[in-house]
PDB file of N, CA and C in Angstrom:
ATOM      1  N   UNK A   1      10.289  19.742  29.365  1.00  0.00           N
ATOM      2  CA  UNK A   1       8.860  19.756  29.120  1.00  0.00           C
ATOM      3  C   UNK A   1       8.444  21.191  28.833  1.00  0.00           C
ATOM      4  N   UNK A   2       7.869  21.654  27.715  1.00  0.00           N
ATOM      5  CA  UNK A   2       6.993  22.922  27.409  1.00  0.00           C
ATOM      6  C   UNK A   2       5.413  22.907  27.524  1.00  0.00           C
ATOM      7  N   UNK A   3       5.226  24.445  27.824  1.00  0.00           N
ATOM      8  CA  UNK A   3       3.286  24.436  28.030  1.00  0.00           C
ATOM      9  C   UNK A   3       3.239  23.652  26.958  1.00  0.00           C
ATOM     10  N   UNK A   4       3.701  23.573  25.476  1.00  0.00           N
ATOM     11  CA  UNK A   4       2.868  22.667  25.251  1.00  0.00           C
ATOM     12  C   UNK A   4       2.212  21.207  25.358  1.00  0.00           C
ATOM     13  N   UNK A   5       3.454  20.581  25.950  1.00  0.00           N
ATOM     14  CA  UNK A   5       3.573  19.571  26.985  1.00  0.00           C
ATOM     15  C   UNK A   5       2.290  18.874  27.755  1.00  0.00           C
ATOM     16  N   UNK A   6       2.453  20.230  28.554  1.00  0.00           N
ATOM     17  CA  UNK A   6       1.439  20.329  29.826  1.00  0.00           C
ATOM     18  C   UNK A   6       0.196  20.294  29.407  1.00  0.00           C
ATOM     19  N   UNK A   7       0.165  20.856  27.850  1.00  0.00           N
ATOM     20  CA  UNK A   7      -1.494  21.266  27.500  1.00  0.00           C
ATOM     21  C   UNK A   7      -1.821  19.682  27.207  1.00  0.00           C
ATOM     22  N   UNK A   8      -1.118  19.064  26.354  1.00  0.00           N
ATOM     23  CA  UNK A   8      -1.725  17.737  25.748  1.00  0.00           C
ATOM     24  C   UNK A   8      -1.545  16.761  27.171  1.00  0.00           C
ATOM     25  N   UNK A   9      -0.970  16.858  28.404  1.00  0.00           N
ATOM     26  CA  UNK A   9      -0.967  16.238  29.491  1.00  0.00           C
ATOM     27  C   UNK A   9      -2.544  16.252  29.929  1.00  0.00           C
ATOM     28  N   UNK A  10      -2.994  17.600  29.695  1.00  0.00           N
ATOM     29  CA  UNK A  10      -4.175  17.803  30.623  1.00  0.00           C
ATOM     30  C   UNK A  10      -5.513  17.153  29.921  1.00  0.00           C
ATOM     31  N   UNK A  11      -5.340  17.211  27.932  1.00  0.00           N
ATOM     32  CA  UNK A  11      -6.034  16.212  27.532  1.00  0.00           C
ATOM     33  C   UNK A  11      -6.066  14.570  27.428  1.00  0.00           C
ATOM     34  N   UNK A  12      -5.157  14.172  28.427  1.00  0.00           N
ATOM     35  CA  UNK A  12      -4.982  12.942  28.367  1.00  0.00           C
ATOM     36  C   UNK A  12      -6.131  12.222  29.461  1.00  0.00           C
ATOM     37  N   UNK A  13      -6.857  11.230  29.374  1.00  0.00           N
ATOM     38  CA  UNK A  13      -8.165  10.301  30.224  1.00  0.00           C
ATOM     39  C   UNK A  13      -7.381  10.111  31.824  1.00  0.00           C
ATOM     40  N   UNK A  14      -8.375  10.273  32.493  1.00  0.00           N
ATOM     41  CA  UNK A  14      -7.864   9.973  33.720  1.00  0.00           C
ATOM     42  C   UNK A  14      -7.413   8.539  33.920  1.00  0.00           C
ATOM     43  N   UNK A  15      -7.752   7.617  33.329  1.00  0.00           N
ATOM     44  CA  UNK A  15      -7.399   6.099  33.412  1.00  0.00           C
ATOM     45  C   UNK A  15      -5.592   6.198  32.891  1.00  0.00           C
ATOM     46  N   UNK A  16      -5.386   6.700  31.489  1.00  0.00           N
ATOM     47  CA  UNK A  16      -4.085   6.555  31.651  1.00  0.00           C
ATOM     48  C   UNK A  16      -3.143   7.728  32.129  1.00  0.00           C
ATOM     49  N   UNK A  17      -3.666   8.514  32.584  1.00  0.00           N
ATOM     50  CA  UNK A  17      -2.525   9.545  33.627  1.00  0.00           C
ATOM     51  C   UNK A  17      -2.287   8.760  35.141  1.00  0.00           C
ATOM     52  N   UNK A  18      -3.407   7.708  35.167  1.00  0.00           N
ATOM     53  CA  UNK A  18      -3.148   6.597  36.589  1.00  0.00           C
ATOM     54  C   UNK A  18      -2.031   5.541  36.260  1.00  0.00           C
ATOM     55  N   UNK A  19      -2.234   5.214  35.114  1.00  0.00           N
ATOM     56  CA  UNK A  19      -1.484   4.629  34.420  1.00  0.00           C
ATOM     57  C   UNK A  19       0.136   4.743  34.269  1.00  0.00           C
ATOM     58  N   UNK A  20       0.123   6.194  33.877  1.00  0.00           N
ATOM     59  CA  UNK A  20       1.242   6.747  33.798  1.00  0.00           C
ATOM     60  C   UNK A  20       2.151   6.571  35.026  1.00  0.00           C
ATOM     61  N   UNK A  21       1.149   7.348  35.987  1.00  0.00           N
ATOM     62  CA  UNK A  21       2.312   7.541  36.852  1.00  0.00           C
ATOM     63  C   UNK A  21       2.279   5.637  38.120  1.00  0.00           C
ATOM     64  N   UNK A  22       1.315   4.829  37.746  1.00  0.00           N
ATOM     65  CA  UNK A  22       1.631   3.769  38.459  1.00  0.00           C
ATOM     66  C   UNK A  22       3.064   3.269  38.104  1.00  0.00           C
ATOM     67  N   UNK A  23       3.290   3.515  36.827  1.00  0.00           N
ATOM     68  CA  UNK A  23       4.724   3.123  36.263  1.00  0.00           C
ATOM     69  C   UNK A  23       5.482   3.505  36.551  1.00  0.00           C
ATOM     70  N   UNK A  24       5.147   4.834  36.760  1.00  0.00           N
ATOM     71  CA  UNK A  24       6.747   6.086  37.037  1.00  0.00           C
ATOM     72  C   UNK A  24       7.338   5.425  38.734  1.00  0.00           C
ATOM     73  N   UNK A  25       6.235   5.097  39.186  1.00  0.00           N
ATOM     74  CA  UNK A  25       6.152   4.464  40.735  1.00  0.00           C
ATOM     75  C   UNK A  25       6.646   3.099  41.330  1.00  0.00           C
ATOM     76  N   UNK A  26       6.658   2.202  39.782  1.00  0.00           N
ATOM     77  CA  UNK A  26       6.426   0.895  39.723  1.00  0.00           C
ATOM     78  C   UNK A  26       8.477   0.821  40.373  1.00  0.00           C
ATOM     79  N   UNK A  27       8.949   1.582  39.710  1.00  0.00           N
ATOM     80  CA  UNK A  27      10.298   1.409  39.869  1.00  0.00           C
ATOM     81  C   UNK A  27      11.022   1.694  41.140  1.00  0.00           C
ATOM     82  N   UNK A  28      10.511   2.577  41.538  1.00  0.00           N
ATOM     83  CA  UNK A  28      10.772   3.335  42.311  1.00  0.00           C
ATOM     84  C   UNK A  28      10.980   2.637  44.131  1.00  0.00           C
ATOM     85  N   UNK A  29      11.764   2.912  44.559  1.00  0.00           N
ATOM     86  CA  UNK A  29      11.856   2.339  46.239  1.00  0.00           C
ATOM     87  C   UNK A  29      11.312   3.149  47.248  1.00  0.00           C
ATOM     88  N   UNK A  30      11.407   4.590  46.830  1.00  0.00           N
ATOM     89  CA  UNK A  30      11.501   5.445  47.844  1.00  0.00           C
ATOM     90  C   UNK A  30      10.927   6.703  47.254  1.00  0.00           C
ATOM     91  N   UNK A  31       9.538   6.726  46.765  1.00  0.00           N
ATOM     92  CA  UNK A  31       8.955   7.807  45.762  1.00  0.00           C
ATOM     93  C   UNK A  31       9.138   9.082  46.680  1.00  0.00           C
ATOM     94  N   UNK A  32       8.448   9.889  46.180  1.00  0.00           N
ATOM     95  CA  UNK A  32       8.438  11.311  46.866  1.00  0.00           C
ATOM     96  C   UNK A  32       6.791  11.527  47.588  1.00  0.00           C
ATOM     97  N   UNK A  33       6.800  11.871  48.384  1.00  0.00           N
ATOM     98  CA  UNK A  33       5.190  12.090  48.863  1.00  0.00           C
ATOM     99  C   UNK A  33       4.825  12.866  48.062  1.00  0.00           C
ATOM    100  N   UNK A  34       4.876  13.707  47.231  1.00  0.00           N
ATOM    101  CA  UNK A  34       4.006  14.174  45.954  1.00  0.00           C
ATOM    102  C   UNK A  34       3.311  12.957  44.956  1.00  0.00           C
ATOM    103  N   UNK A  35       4.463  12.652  44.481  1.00  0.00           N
ATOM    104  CA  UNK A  35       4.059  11.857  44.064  1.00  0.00           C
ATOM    105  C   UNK A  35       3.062  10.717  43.880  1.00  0.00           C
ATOM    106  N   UNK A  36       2.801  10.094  44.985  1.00  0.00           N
ATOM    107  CA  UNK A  36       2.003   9.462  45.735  1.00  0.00           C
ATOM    108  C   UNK A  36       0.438  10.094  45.830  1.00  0.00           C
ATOM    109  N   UNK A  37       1.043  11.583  46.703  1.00  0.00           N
ATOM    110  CA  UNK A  37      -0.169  12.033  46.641  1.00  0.00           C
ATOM    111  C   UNK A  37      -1.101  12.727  45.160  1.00  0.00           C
ATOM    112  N   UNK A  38      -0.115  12.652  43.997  1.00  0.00           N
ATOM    113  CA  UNK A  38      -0.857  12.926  42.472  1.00  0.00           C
ATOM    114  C   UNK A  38      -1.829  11.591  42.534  1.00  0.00           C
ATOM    115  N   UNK A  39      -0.648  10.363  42.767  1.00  0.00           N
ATOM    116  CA  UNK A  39      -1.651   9.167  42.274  1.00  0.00           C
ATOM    117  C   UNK A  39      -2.899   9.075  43.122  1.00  0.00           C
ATOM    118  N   UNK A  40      -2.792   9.249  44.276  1.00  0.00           N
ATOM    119  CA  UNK A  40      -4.140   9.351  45.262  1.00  0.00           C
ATOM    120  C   UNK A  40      -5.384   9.838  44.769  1.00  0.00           C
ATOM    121  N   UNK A  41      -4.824  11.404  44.148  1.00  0.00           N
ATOM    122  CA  UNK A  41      -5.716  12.554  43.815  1.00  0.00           C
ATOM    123  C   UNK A  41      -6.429  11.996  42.711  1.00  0.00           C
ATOM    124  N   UNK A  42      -5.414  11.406  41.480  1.00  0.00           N
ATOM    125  CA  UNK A  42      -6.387  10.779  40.504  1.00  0.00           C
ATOM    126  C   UNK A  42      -7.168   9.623  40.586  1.00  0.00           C
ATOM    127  N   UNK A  43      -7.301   8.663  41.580  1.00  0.00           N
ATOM    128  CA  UNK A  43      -7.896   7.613  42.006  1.00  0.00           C
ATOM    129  C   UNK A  43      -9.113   8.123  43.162  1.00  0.00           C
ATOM    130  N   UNK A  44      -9.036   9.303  43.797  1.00  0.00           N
ATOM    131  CA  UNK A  44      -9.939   9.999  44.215  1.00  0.00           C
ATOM    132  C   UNK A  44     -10.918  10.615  43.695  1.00  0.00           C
ATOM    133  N   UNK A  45     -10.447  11.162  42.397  1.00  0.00           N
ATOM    134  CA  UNK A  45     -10.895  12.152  41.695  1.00  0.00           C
ATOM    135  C   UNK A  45     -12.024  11.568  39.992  1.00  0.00           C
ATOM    136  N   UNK A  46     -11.085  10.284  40.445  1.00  0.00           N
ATOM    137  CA  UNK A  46     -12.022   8.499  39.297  1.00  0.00           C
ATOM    138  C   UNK A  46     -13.049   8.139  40.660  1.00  0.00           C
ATOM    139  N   UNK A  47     -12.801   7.759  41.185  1.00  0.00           N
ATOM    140  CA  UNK A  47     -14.139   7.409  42.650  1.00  0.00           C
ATOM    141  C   UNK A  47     -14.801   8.788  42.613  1.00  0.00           C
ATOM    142  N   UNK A  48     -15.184   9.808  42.271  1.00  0.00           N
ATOM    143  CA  UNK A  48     -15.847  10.770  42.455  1.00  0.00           C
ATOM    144  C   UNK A  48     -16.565  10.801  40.748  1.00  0.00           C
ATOM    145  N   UNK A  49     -15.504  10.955  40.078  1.00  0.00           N
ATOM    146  CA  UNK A  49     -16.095  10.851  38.421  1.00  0.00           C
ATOM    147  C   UNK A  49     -17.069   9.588  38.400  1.00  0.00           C
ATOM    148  N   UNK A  50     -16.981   8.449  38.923  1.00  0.00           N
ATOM    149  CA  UNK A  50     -17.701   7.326  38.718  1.00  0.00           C
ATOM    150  C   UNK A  50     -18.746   6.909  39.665  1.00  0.00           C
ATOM    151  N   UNK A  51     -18.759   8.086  40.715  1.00  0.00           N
ATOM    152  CA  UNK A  51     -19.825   8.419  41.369  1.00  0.00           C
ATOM    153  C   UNK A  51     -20.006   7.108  42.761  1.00  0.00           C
ATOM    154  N   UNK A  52     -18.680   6.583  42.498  1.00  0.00           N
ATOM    155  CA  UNK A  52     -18.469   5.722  44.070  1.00  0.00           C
ATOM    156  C   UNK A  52     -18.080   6.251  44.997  1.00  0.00           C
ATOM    157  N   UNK A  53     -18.483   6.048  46.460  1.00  0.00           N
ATOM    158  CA  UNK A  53     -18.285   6.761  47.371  1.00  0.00           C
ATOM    159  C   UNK A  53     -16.655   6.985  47.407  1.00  0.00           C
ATOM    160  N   UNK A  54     -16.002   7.937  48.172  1.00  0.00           N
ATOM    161  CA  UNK A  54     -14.867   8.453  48.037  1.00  0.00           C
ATOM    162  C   UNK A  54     -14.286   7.542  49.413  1.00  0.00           C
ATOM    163  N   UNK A  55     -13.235   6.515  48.828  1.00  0.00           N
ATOM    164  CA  UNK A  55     -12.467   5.891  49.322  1.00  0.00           C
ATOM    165  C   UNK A  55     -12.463   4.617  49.184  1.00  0.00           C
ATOM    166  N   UNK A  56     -13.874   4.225  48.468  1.00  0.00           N
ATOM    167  CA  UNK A  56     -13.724   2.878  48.191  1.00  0.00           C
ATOM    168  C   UNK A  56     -13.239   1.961  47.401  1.00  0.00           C
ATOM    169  N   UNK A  57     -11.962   2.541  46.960  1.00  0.00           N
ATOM    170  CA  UNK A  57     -10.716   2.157  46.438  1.00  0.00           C
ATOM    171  C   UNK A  57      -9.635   2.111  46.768  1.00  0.00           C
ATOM    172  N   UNK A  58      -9.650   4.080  46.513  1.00  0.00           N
ATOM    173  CA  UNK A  58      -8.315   4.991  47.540  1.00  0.00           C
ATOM    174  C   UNK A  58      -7.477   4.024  48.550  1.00  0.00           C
ATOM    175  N   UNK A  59      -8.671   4.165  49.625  1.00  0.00           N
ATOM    176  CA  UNK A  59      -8.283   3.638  50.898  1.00  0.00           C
ATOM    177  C   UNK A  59      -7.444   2.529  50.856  1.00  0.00           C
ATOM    178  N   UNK A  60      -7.791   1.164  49.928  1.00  0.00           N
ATOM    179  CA  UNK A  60      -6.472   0.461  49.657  1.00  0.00           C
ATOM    180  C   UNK A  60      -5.201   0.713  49.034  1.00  0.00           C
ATOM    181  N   UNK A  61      -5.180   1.435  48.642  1.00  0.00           N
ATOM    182  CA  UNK A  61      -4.456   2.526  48.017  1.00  0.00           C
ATOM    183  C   UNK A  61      -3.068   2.920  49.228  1.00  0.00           C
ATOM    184  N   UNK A  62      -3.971   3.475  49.972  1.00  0.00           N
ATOM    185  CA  UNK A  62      -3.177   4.152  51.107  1.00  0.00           C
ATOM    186  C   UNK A  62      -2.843   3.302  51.820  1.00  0.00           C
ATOM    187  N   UNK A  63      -3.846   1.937  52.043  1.00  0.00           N
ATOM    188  CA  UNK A  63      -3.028   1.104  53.340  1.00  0.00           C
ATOM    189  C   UNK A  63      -2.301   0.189  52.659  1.00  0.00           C
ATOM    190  N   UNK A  64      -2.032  -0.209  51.369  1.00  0.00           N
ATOM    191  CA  UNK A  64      -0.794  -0.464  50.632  1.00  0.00           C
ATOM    192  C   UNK A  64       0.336   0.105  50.949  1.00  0.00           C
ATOM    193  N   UNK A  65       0.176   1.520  51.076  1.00  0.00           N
ATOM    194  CA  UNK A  65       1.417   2.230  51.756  1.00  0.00           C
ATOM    195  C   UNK A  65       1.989   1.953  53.063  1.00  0.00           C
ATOM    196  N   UNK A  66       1.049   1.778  53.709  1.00  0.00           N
ATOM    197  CA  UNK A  66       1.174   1.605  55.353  1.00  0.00           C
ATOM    198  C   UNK A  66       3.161   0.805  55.338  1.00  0.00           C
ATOM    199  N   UNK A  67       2.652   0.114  54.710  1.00  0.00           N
ATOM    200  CA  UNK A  67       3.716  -1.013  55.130  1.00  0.00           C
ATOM    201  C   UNK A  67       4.920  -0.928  54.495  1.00  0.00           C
ATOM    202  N   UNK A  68       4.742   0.059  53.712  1.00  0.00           N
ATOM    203  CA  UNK A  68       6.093   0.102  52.108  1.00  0.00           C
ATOM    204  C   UNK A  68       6.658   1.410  52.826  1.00  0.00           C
ATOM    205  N   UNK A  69       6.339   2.614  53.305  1.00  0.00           N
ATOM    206  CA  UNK A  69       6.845   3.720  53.329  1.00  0.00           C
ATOM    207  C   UNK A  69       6.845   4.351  54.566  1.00  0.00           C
ATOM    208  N   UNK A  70       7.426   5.123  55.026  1.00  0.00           N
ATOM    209  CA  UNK A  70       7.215   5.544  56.464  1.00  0.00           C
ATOM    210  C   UNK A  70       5.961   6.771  56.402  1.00  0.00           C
ATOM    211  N   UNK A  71       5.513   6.238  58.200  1.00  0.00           N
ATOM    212  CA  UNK A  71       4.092   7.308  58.203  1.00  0.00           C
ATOM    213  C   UNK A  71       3.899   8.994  57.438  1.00  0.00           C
ATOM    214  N   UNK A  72       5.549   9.380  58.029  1.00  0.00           N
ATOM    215  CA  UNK A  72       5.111  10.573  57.552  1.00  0.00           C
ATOM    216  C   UNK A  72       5.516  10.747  56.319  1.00  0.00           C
ATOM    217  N   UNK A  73       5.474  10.345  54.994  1.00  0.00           N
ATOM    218  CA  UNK A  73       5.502   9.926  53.934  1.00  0.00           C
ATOM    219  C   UNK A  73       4.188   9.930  53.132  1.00  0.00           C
ATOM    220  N   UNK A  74       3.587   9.114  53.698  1.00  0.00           N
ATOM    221  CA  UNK A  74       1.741   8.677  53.885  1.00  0.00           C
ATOM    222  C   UNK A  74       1.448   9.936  54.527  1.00  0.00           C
ATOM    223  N   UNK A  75       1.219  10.297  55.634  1.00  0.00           N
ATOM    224  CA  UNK A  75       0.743  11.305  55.802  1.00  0.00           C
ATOM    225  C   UNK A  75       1.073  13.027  54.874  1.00  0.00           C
ATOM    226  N   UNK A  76       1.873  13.004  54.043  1.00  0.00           N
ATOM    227  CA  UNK A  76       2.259  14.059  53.392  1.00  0.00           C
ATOM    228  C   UNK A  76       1.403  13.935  52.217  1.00  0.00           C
ATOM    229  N   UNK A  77       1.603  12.828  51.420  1.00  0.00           N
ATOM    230  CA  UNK A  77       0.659  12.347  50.397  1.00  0.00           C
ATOM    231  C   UNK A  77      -0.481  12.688  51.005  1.00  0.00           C
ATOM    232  N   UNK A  78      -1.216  11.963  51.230  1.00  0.00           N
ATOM    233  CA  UNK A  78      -2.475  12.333  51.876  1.00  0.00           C
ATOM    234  C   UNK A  78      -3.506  13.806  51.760  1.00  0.00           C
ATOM    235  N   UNK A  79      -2.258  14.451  52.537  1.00  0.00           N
ATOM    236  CA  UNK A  79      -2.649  16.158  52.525  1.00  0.00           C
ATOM    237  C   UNK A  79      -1.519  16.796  50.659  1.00  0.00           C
ATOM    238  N   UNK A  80      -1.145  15.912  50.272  1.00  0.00           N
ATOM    239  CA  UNK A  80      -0.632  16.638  48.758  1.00  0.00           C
ATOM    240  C   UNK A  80      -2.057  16.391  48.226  1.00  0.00           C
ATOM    241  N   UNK A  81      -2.741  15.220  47.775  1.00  0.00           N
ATOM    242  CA  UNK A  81      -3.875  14.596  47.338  1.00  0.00           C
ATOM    243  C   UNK A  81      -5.331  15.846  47.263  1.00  0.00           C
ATOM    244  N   UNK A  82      -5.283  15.780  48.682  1.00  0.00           N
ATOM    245  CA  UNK A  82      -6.260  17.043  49.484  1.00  0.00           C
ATOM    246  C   UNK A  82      -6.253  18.033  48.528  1.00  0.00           C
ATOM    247  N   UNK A  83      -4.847  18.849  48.300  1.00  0.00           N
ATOM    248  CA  UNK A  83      -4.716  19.614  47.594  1.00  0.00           C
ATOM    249  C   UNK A  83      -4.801  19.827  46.688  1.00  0.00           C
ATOM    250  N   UNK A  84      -4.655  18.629  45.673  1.00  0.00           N
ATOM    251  CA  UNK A  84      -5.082  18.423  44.430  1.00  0.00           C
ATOM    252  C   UNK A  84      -5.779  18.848  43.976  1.00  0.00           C
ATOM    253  N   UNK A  85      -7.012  18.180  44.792  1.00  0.00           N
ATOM    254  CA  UNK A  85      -8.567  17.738  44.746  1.00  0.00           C
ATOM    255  C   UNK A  85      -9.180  19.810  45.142  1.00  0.00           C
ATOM    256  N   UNK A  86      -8.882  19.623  45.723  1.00  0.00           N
ATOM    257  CA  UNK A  86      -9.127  21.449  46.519  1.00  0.00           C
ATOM    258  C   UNK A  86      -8.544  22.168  45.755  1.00  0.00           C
ATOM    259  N   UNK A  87      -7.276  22.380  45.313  1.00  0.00           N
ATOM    260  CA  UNK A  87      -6.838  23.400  44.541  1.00  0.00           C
ATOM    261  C   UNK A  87      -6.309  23.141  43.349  1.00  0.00           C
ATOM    262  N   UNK A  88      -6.993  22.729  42.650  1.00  0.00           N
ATOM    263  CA  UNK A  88      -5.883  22.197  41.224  1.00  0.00           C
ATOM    264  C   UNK A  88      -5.468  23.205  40.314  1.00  0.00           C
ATOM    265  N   UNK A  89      -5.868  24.201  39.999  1.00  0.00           N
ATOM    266  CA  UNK A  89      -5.604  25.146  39.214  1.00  0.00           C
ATOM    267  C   UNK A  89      -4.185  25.689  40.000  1.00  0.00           C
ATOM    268  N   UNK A  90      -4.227  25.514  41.551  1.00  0.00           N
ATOM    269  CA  UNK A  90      -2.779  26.376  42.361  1.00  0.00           C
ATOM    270  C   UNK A  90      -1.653  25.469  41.919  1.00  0.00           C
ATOM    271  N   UNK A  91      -2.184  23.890  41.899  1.00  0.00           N
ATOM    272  CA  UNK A  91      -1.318  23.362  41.815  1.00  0.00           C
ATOM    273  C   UNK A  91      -0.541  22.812  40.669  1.00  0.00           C
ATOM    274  N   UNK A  92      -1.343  23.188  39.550  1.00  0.00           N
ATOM    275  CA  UNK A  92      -1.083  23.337  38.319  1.00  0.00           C
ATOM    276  C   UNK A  92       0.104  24.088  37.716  1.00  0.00           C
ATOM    277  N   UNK A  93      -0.227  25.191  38.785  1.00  0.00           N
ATOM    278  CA  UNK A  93       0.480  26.702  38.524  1.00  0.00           C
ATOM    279  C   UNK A  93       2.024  26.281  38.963  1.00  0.00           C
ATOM    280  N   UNK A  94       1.738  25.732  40.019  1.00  0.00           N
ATOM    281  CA  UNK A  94       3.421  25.596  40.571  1.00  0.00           C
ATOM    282  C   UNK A  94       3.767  24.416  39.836  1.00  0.00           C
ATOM    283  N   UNK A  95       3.436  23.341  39.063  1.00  0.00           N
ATOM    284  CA  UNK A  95       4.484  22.591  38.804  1.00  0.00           C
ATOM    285  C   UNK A  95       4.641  23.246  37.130  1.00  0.00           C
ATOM    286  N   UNK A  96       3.523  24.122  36.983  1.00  0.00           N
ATOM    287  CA  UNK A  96       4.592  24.622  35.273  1.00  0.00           C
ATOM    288  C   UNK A  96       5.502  25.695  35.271  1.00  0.00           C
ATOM    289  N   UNK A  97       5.450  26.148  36.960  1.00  0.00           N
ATOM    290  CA  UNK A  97       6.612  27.035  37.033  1.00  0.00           C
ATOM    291  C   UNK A  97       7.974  26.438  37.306  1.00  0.00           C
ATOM    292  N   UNK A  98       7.899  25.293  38.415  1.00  0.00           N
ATOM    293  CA  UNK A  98       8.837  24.727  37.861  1.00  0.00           C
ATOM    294  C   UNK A  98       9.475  23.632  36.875  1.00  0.00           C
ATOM    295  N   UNK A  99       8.702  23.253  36.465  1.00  0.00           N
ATOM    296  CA  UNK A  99       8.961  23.238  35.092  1.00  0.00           C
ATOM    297  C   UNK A  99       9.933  23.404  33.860  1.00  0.00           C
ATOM    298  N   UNK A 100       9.182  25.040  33.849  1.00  0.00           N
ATOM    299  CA  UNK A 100       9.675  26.235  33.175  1.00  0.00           C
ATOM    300  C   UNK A 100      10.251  26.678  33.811  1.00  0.00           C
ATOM    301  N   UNK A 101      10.890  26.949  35.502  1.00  0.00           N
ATOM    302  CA  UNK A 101      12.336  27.089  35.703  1.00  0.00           C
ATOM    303  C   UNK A 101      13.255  26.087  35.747  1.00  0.00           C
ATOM    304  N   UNK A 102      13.385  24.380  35.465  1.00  0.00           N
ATOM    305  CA  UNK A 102      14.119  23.777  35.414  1.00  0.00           C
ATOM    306  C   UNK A 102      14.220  24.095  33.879  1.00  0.00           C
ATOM    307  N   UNK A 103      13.301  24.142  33.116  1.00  0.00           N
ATOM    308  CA  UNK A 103      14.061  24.095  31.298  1.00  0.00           C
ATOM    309  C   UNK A 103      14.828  25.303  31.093  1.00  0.00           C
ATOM    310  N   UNK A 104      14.538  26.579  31.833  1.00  0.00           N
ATOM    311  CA  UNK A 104      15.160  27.710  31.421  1.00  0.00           C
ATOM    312  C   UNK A 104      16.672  27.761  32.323  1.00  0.00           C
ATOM    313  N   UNK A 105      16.694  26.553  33.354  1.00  0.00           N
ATOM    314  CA  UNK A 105      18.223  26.591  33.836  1.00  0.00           C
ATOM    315  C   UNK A 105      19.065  25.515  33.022  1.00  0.00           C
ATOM    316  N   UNK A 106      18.355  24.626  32.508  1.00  0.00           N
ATOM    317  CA  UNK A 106      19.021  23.599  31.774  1.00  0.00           C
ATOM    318  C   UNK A 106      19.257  24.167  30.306  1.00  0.00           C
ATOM    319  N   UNK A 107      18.944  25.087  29.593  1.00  0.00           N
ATOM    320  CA  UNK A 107      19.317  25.873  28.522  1.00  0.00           C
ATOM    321  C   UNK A 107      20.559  26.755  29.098  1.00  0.00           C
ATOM    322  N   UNK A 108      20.389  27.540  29.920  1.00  0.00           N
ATOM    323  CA  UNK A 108      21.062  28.782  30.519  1.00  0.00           C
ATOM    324  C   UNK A 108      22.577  27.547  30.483  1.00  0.00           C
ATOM    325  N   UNK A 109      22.201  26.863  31.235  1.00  0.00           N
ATOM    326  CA  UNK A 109      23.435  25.829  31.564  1.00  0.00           C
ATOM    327  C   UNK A 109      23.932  25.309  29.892  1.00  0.00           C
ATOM    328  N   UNK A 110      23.205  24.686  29.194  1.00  0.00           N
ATOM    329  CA  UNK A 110      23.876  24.900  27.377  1.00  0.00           C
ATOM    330  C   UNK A 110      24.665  25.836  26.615  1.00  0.00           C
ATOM    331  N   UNK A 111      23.683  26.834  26.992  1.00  0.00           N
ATOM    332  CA  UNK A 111      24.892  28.349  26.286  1.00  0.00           C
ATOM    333  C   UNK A 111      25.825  28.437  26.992  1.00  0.00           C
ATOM    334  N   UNK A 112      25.871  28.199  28.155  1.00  0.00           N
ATOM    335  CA  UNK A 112      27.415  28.232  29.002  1.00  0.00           C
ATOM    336  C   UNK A 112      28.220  27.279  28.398  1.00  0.00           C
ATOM    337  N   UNK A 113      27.824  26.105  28.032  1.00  0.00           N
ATOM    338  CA  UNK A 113      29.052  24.841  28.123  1.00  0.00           C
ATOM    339  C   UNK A 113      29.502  25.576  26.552  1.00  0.00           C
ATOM    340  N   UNK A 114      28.818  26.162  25.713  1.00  0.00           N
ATOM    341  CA  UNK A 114      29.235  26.566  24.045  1.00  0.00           C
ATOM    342  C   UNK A 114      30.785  27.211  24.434  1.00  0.00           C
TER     343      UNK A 114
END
């Protein structure tokens, strides 16, 4: 993935970046509490854009989890979400760094195999 990537990511509607990643999720047994907590953040962050009180969605959201994943799993999400919502520009920052250090080790690793 390149910034430029990231740039047309960030113009994409909040409906299908929910979208997106419900899928990336759909497969999945054992997601990552990031993960989780992105999808939270954007279903938080649509209940706030649409001017419904904050959780009156979410919250099923989360107690969907209850039963699929272990607590502290849910509880990590939760506070990733938080962060989102609170710091998005920080958190922006760190996933195009890594990112851009997984593409620049997966090249580095190409010129080696030549």
């Amino acid at each position: 993935m390149t910034e430029k990537d990231l740039a047309e990511l960030q113009n994409i509607p909040v409906e299908e970046r929910i979208k997106r990643i419900e899928k990336l999720l759909d497969g999945k047994e054992s997601p990552r509490a990031f993960e989780l907590g992105l999808l939270l953040a954007l279903k938080m962050g649509q209940e706030i854009r649409d001017k419904k009180p904050l959780g009156s969605e979410s919250s099923e959201l989360v107690a969907s989890w209850s039963g699929k994943y272990p607590e502290s799993v849910v509880e990590e999400a939760i506070a990733s979400a938080k962060q989102f919502l609170l710091h998005p520009a920080k958190i922006a920052e760190q996933i195009k760094a890594g990112i851009l250090s997984r593409n620049n080790e997966e090249y580095k690793g190409e010129e080696n195999a030549e």
